[in-house]
PDB file of N, CA and C in Angstrom:
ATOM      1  N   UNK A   1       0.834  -1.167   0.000  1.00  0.00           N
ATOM      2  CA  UNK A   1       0.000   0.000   0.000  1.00  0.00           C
ATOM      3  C   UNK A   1       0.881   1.234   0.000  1.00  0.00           C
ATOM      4  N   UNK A   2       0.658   2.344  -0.473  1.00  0.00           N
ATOM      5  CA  UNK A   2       0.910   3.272  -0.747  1.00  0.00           C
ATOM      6  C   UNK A   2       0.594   4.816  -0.405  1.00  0.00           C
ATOM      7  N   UNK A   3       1.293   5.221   0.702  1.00  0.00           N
ATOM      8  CA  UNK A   3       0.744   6.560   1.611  1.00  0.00           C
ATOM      9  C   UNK A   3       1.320   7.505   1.296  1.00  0.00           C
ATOM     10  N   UNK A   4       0.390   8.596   0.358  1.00  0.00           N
ATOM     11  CA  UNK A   4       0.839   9.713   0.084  1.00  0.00           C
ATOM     12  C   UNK A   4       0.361  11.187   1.372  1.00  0.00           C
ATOM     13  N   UNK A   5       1.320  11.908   2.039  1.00  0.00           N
ATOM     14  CA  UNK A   5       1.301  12.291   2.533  1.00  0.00           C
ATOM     15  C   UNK A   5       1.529  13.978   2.300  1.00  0.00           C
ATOM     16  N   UNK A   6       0.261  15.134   1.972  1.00  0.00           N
ATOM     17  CA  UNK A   6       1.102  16.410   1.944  1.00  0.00           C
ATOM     18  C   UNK A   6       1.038  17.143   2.577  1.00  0.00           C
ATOM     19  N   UNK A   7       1.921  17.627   2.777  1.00  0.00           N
ATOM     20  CA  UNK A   7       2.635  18.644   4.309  1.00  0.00           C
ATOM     21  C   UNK A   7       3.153  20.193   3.415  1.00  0.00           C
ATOM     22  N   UNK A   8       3.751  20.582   4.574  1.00  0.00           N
ATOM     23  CA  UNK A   8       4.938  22.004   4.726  1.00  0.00           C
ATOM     24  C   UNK A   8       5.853  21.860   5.700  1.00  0.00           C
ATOM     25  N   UNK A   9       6.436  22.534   5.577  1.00  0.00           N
ATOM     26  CA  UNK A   9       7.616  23.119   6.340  1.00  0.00           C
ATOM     27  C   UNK A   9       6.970  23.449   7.534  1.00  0.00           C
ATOM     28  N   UNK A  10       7.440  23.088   8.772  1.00  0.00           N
ATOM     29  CA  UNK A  10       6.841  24.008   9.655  1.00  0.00           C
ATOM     30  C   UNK A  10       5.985  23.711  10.598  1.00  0.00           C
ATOM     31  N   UNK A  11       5.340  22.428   9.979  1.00  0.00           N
ATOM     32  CA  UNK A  11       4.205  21.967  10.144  1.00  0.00           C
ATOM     33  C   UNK A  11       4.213  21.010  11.360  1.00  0.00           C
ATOM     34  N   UNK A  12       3.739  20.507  12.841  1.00  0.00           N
ATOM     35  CA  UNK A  12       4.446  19.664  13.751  1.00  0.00           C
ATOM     36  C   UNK A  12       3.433  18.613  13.414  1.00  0.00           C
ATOM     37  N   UNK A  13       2.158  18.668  12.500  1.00  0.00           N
ATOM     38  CA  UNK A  13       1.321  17.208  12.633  1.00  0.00           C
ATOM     39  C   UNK A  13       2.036  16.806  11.153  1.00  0.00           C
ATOM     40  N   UNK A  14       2.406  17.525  10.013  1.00  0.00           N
ATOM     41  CA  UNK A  14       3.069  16.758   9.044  1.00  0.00           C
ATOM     42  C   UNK A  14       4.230  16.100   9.797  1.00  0.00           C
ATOM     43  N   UNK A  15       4.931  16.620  10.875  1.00  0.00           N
ATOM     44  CA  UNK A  15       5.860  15.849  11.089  1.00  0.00           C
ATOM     45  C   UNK A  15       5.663  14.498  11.822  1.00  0.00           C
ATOM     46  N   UNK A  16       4.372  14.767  12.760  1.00  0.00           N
ATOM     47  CA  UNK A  16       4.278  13.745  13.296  1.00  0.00           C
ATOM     48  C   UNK A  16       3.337  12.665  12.587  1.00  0.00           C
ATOM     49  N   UNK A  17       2.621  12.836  10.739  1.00  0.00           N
ATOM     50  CA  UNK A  17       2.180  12.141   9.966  1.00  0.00           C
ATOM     51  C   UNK A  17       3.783  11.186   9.756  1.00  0.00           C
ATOM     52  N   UNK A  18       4.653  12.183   9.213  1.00  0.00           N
ATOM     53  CA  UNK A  18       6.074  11.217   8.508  1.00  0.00           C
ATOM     54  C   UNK A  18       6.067  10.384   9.734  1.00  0.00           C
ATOM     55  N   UNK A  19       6.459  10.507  10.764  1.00  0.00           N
ATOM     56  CA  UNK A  19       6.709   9.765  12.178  1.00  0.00           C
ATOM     57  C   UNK A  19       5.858   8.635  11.917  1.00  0.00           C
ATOM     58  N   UNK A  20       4.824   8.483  12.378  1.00  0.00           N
ATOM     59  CA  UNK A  20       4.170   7.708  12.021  1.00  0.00           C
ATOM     60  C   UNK A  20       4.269   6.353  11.079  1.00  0.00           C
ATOM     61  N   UNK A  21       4.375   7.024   9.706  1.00  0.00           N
ATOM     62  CA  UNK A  21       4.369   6.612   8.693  1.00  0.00           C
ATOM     63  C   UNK A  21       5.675   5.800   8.301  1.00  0.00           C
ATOM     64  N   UNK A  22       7.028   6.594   9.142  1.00  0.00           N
ATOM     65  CA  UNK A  22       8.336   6.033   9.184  1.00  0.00           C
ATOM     66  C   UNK A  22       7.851   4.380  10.009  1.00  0.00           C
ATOM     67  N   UNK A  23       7.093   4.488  10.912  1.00  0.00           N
ATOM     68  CA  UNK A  23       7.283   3.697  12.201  1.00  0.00           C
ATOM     69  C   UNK A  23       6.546   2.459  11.583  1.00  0.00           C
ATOM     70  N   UNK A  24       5.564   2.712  10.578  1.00  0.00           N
ATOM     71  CA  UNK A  24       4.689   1.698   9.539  1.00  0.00           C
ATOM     72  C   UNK A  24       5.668   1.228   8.944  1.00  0.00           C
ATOM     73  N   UNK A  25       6.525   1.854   8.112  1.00  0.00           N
ATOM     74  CA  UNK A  25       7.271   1.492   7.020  1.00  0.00           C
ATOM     75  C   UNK A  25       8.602   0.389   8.041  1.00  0.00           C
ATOM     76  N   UNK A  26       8.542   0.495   8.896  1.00  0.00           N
ATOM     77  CA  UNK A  26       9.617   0.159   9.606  1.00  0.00           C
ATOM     78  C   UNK A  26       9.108  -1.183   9.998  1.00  0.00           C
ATOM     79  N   UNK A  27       7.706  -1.514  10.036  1.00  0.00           N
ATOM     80  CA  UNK A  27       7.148  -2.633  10.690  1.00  0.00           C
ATOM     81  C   UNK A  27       6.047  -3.511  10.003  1.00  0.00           C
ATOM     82  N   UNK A  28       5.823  -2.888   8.748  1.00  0.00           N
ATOM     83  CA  UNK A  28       5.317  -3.553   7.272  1.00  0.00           C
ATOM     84  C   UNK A  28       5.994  -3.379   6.549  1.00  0.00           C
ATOM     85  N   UNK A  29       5.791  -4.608   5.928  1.00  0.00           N
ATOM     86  CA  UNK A  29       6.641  -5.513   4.248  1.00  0.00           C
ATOM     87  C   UNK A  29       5.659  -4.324   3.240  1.00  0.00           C
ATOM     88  N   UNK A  30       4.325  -4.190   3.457  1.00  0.00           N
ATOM     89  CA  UNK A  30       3.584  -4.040   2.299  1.00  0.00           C
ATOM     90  C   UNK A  30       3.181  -2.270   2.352  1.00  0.00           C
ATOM     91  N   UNK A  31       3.963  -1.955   3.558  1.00  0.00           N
ATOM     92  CA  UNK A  31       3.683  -0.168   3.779  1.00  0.00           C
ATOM     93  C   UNK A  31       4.803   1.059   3.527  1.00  0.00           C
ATOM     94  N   UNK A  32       4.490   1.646   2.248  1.00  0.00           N
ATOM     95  CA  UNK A  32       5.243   2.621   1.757  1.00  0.00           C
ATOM     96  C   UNK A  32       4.744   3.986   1.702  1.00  0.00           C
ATOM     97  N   UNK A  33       5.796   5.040   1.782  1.00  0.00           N
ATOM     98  CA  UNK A  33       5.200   6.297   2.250  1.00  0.00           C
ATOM     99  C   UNK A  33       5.967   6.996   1.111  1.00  0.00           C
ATOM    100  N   UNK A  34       5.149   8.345   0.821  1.00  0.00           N
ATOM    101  CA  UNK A  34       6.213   9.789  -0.035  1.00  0.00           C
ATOM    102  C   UNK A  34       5.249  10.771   0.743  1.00  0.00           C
ATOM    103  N   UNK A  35       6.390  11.949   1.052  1.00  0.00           N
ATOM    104  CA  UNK A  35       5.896  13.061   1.544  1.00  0.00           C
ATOM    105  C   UNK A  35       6.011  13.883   0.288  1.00  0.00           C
ATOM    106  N   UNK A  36       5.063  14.963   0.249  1.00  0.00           N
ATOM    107  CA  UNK A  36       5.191  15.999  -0.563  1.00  0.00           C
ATOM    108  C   UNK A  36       4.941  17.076   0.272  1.00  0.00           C
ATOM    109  N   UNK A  37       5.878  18.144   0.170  1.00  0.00           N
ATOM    110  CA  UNK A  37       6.013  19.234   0.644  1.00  0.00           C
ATOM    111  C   UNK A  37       5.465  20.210  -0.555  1.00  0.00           C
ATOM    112  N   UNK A  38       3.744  20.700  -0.203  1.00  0.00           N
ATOM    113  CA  UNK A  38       3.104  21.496  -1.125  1.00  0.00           C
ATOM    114  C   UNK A  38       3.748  22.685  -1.518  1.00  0.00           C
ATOM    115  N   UNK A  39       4.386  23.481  -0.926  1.00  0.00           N
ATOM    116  CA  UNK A  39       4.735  24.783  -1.206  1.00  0.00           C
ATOM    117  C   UNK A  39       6.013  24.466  -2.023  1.00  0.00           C
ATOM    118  N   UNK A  40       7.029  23.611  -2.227  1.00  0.00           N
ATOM    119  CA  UNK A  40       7.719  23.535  -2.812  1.00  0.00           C
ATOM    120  C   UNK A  40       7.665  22.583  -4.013  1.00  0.00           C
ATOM    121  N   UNK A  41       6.594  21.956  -4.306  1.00  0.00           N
ATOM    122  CA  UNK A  41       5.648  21.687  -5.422  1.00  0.00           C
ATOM    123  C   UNK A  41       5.005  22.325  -5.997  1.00  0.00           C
ATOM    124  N   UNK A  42       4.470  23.400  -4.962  1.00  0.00           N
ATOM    125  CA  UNK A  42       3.231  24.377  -6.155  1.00  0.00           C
ATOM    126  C   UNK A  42       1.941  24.018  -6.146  1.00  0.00           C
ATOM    127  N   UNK A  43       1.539  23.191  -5.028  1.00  0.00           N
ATOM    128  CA  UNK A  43       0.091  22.334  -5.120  1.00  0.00           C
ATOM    129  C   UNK A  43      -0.327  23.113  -3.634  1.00  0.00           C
ATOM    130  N   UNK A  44      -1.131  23.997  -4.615  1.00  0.00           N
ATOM    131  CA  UNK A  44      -2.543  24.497  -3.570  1.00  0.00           C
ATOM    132  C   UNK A  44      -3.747  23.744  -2.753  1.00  0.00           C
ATOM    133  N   UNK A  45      -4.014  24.692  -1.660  1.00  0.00           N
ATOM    134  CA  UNK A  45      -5.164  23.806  -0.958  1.00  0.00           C
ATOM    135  C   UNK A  45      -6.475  23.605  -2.129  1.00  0.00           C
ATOM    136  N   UNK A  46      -6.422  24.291  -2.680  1.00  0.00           N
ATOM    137  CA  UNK A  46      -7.575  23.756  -4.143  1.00  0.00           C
ATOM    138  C   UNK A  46      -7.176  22.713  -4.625  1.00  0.00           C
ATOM    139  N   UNK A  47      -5.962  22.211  -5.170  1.00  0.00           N
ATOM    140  CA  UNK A  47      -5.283  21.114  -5.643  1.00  0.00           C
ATOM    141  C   UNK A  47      -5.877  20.088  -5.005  1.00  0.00           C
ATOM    142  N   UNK A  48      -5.543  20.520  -3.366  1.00  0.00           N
ATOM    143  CA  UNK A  48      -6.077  18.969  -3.058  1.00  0.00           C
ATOM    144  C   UNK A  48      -7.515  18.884  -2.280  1.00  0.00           C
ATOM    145  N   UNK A  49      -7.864  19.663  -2.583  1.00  0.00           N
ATOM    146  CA  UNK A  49      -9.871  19.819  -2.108  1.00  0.00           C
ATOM    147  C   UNK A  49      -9.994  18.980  -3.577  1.00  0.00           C
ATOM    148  N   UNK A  50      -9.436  19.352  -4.491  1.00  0.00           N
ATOM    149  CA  UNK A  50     -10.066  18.510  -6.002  1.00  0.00           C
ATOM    150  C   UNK A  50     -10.097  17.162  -5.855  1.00  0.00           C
ATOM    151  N   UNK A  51      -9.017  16.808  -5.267  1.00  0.00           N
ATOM    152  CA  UNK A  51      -8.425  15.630  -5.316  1.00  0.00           C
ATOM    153  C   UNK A  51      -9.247  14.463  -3.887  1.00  0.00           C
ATOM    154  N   UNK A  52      -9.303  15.427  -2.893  1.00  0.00           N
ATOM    155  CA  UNK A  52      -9.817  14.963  -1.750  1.00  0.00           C
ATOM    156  C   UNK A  52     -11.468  14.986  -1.981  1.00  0.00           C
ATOM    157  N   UNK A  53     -12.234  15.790  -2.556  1.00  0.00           N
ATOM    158  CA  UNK A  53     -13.395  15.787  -2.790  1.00  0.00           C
ATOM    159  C   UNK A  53     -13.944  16.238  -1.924  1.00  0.00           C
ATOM    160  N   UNK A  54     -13.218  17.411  -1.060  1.00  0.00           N
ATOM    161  CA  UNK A  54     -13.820  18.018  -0.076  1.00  0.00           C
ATOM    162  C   UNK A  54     -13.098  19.083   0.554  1.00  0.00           C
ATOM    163  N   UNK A  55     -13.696  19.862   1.422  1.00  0.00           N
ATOM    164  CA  UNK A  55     -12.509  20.811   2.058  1.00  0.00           C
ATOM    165  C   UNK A  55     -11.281  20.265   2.733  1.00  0.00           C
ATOM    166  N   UNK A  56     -10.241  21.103   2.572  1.00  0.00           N
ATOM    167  CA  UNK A  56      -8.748  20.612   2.613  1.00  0.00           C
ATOM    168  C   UNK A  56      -8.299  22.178   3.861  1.00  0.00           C
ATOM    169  N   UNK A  57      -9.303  22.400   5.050  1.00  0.00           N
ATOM    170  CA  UNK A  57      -8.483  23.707   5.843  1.00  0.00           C
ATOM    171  C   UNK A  57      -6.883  23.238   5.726  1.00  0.00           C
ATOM    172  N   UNK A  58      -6.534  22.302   6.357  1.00  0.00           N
ATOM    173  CA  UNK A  58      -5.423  22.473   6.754  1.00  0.00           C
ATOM    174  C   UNK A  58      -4.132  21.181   6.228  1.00  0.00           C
ATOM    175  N   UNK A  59      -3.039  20.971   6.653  1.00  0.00           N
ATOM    176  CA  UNK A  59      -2.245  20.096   6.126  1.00  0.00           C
ATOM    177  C   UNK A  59      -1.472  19.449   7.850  1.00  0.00           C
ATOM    178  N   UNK A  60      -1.282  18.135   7.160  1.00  0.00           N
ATOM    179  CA  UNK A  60      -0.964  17.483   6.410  1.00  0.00           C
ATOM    180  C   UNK A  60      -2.267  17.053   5.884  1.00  0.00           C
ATOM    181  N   UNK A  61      -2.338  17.085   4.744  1.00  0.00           N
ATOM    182  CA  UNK A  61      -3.817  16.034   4.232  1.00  0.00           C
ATOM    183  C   UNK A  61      -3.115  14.513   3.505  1.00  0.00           C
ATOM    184  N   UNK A  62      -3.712  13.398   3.645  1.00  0.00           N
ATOM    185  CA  UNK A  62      -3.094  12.070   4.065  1.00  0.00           C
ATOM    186  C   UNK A  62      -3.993  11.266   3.021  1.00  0.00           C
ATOM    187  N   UNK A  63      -3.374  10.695   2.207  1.00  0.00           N
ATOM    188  CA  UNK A  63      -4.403   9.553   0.802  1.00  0.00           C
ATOM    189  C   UNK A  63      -3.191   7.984   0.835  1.00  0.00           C
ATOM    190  N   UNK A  64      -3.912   6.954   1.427  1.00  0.00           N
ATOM    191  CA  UNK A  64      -3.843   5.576   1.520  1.00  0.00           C
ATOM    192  C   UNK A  64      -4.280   5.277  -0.299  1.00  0.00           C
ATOM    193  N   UNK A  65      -3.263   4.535  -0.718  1.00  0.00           N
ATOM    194  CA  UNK A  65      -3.688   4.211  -2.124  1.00  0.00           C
ATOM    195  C   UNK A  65      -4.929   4.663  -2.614  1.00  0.00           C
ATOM    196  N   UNK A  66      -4.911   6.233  -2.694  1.00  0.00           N
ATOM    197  CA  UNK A  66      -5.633   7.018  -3.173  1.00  0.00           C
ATOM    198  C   UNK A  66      -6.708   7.169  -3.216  1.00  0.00           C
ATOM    199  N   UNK A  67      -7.397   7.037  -1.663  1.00  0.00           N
ATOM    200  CA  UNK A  67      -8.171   7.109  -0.547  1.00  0.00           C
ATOM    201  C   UNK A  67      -7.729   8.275   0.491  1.00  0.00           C
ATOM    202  N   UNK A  68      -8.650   9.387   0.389  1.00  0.00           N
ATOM    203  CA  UNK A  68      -8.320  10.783   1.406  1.00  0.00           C
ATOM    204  C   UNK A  68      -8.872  10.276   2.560  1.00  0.00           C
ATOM    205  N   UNK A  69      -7.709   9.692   3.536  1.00  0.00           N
ATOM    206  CA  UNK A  69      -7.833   9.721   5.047  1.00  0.00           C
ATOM    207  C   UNK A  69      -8.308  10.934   5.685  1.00  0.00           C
ATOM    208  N   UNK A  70      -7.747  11.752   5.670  1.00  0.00           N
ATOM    209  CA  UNK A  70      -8.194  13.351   6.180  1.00  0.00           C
ATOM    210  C   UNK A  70      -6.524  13.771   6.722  1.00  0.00           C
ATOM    211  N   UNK A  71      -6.427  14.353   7.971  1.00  0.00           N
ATOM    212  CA  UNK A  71      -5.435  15.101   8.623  1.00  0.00           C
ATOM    213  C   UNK A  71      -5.057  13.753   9.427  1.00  0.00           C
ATOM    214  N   UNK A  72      -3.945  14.453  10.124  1.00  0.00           N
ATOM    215  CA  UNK A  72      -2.716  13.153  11.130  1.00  0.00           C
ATOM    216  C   UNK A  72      -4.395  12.943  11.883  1.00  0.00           C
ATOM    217  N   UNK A  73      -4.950  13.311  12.554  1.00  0.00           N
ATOM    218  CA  UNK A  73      -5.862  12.604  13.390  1.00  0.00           C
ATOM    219  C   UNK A  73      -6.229  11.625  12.815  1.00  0.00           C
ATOM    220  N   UNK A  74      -6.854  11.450  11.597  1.00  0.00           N
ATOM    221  CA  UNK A  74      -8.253  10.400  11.066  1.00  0.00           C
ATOM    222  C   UNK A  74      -7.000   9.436  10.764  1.00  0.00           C
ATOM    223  N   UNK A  75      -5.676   9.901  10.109  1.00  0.00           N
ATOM    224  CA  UNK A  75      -4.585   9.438   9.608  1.00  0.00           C
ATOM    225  C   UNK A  75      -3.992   8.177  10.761  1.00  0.00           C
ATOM    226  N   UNK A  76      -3.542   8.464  12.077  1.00  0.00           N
ATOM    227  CA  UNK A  76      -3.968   7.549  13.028  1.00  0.00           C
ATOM    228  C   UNK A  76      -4.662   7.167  13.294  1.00  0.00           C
ATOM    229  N   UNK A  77      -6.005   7.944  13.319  1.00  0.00           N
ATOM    230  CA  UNK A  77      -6.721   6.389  13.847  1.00  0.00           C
ATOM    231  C   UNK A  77      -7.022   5.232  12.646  1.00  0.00           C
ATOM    232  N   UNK A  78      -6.553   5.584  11.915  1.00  0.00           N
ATOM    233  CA  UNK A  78      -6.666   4.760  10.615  1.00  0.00           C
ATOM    234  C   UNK A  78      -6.064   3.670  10.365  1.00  0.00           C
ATOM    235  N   UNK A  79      -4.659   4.167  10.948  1.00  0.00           N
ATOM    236  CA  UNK A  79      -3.648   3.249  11.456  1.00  0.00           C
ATOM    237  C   UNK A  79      -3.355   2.250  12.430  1.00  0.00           C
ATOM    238  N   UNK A  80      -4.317   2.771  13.840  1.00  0.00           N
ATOM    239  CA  UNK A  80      -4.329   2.194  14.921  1.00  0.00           C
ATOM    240  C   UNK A  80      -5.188   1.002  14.423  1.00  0.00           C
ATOM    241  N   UNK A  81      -6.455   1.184  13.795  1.00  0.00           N
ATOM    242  CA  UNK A  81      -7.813   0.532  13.433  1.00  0.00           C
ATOM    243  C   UNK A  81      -7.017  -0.974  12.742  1.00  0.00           C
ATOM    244  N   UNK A  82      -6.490  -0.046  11.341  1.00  0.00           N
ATOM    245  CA  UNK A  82      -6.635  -0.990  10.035  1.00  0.00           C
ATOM    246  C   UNK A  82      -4.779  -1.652   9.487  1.00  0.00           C
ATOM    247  N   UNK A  83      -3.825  -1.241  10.570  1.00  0.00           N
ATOM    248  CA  UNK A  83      -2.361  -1.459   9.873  1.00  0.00           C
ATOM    249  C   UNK A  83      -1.516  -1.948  11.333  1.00  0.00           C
ATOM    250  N   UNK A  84      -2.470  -2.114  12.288  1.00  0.00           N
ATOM    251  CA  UNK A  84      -1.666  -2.314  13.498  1.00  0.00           C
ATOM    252  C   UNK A  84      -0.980  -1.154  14.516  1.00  0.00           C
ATOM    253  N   UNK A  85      -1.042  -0.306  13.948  1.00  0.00           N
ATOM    254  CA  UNK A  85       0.149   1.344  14.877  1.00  0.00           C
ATOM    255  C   UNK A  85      -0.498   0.870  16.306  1.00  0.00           C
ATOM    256  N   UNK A  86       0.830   0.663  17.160  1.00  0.00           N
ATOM    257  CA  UNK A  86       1.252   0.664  18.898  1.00  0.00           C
ATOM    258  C   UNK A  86       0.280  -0.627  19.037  1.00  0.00           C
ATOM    259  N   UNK A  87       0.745  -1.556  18.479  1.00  0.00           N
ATOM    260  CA  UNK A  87       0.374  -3.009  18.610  1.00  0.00           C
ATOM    261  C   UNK A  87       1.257  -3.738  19.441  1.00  0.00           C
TER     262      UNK A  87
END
């Protein structure tokens, strides 16, 4: 599976999405992550309201093989639920 993750600079829940996502990748065969840092891409919060199919306030916004989880919250519990996180 495939976790696209986009953030900024700056940001302490993008960091604690990568965290996360490091700690998956570290403990699944089948769990891979890319961060994209929007502002140095050029991808607006419109970009990914299009993409998410809904409002995008804030970042990190979080897509599981291209499935919009939402922000680090829904993003963990998503994890806790469906991939094992603090098992």
């Amino acid at each position: 599976m495939l976790t696209v993750i986009f953030g900024r600079e700056g940001c302490p829940f993008c960091v604690r999405a990568k965290d996360v996502a490091e700690q998956l990748t570290n403990e699944r065969d089948d769990f891979k992550y890319r961060y994209i840092d929007i502002i140095k891409e050029g991808i607006s919060k419109a970009d990914l309201e299009k993409s998410a199919g809904k409002p995008c306030p804030t970042v990190p916004q979080i897509f599981v093989d291209q499935n919009h989880i939402g922000g680090f919250t829904e993003f963990e519990a998503y994890a806790k639920e469906n991939l094992g996180l603090y098992k």
